[in-house]
PDB file of N, CA and C in Angstrom:
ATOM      1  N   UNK A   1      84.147 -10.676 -60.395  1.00  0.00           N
ATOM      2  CA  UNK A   1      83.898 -11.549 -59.244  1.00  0.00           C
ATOM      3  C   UNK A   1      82.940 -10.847 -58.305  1.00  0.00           C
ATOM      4  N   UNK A   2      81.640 -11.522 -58.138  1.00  0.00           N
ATOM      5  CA  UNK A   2      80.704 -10.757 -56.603  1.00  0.00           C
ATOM      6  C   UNK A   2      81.302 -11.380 -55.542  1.00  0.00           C
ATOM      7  N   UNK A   3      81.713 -10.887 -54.608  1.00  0.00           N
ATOM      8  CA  UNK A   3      81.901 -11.216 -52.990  1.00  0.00           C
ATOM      9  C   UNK A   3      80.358 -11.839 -52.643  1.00  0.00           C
ATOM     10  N   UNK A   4      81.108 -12.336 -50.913  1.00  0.00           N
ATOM     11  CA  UNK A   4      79.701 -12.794 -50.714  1.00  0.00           C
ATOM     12  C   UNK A   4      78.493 -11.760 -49.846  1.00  0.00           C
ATOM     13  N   UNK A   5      77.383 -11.889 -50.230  1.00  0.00           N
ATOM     14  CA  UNK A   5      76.614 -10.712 -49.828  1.00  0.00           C
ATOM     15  C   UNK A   5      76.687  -9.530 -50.915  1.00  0.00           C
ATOM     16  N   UNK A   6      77.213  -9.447 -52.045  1.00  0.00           N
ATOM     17  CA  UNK A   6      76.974  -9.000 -52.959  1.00  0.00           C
ATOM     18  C   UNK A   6      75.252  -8.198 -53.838  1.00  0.00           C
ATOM     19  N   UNK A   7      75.195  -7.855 -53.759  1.00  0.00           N
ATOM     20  CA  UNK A   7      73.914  -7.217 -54.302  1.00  0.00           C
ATOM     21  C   UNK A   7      73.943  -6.742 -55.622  1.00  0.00           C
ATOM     22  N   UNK A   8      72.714  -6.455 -56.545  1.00  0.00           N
ATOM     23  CA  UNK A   8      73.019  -5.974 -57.884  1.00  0.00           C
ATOM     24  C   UNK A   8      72.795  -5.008 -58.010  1.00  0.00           C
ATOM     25  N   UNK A   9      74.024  -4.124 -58.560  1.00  0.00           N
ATOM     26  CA  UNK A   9      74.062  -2.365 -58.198  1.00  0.00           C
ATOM     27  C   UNK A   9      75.065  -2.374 -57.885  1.00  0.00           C
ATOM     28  N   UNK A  10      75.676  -3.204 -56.573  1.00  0.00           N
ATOM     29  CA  UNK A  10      76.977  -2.860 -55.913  1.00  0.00           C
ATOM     30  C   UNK A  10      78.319  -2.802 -57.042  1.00  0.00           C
ATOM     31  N   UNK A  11      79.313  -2.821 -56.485  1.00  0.00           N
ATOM     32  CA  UNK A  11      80.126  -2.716 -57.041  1.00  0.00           C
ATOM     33  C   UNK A  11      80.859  -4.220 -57.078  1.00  0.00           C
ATOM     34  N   UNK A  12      81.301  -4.697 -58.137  1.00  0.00           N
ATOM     35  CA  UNK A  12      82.093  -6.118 -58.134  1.00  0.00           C
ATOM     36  C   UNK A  12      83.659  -5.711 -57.620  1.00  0.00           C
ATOM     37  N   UNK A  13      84.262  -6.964 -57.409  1.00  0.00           N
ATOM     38  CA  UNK A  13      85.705  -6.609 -57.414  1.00  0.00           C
ATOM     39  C   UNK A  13      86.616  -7.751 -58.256  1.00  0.00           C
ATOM     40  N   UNK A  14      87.545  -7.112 -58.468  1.00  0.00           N
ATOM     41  CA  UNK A  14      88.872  -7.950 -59.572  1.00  0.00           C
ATOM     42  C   UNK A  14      89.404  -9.079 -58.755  1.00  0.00           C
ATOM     43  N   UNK A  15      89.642  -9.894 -59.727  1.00  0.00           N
ATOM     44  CA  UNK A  15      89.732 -10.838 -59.030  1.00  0.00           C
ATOM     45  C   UNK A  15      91.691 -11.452 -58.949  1.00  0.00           C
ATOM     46  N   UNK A  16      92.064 -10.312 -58.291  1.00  0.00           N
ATOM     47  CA  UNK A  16      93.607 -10.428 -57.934  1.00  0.00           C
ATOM     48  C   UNK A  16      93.830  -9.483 -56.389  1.00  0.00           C
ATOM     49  N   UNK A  17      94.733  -9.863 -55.729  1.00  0.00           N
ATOM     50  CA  UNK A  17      95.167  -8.932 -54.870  1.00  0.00           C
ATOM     51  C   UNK A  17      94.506  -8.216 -54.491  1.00  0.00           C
ATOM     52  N   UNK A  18      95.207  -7.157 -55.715  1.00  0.00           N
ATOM     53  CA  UNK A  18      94.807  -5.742 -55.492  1.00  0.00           C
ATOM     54  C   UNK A  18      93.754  -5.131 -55.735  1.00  0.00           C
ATOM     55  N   UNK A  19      92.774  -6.274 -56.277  1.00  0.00           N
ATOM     56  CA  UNK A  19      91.512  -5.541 -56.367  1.00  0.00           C
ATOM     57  C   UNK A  19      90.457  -5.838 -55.591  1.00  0.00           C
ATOM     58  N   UNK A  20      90.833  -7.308 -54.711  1.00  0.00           N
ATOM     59  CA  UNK A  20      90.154  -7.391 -53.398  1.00  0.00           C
ATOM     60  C   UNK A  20      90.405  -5.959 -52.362  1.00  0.00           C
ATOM     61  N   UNK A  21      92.114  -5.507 -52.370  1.00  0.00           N
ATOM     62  CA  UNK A  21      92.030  -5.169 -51.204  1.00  0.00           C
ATOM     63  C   UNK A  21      91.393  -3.234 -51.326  1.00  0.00           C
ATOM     64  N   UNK A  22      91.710  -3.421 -52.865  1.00  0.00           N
ATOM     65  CA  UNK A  22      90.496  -1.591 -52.941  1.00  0.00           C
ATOM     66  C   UNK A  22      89.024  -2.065 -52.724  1.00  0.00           C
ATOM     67  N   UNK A  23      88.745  -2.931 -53.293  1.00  0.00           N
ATOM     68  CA  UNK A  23      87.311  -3.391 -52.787  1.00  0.00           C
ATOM     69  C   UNK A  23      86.934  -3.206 -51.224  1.00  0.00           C
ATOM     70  N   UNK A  24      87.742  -4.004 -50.730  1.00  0.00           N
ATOM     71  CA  UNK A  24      87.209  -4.117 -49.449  1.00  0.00           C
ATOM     72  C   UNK A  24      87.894  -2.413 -48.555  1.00  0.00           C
ATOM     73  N   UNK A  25      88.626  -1.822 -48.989  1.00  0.00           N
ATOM     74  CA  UNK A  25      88.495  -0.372 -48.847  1.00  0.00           C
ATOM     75  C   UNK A  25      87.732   0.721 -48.832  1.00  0.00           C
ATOM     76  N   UNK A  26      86.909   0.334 -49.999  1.00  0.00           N
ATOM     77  CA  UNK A  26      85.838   1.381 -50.392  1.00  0.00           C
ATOM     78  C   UNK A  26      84.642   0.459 -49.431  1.00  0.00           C
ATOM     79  N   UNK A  27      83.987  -0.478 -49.217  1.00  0.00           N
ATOM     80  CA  UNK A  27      83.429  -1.398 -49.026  1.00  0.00           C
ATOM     81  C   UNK A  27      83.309  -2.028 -47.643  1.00  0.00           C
ATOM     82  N   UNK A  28      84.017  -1.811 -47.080  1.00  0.00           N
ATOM     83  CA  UNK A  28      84.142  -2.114 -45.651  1.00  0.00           C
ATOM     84  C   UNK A  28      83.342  -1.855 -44.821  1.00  0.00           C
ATOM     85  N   UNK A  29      83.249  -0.306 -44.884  1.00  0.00           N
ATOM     86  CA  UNK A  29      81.879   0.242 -43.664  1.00  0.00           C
ATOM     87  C   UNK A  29      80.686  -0.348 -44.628  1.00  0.00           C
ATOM     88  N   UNK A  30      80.268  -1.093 -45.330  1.00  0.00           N
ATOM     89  CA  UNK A  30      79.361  -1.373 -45.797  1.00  0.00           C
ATOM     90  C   UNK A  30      78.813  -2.666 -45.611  1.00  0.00           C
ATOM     91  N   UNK A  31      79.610  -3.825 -44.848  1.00  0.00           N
ATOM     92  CA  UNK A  31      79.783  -5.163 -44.951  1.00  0.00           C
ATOM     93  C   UNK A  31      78.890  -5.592 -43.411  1.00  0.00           C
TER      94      UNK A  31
END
């Protein structure tokens, strides 16, 4: 799953729970 604002390179995230919320962990200061 790309989030929105996604770029190619970045990193995708899973598309449950828990893989939004490591996503947006690692990803945050980046948004």
């Amino acid at each position: 799953v790309c989030p929105a604002g996604w770029q190619k390179g970045k990193k995708g995230m899973k598309a449950d729970p828990q893989g939004v919320a490591e996503y947006l962990a690692e990803e945050a200061d980046k948004l």
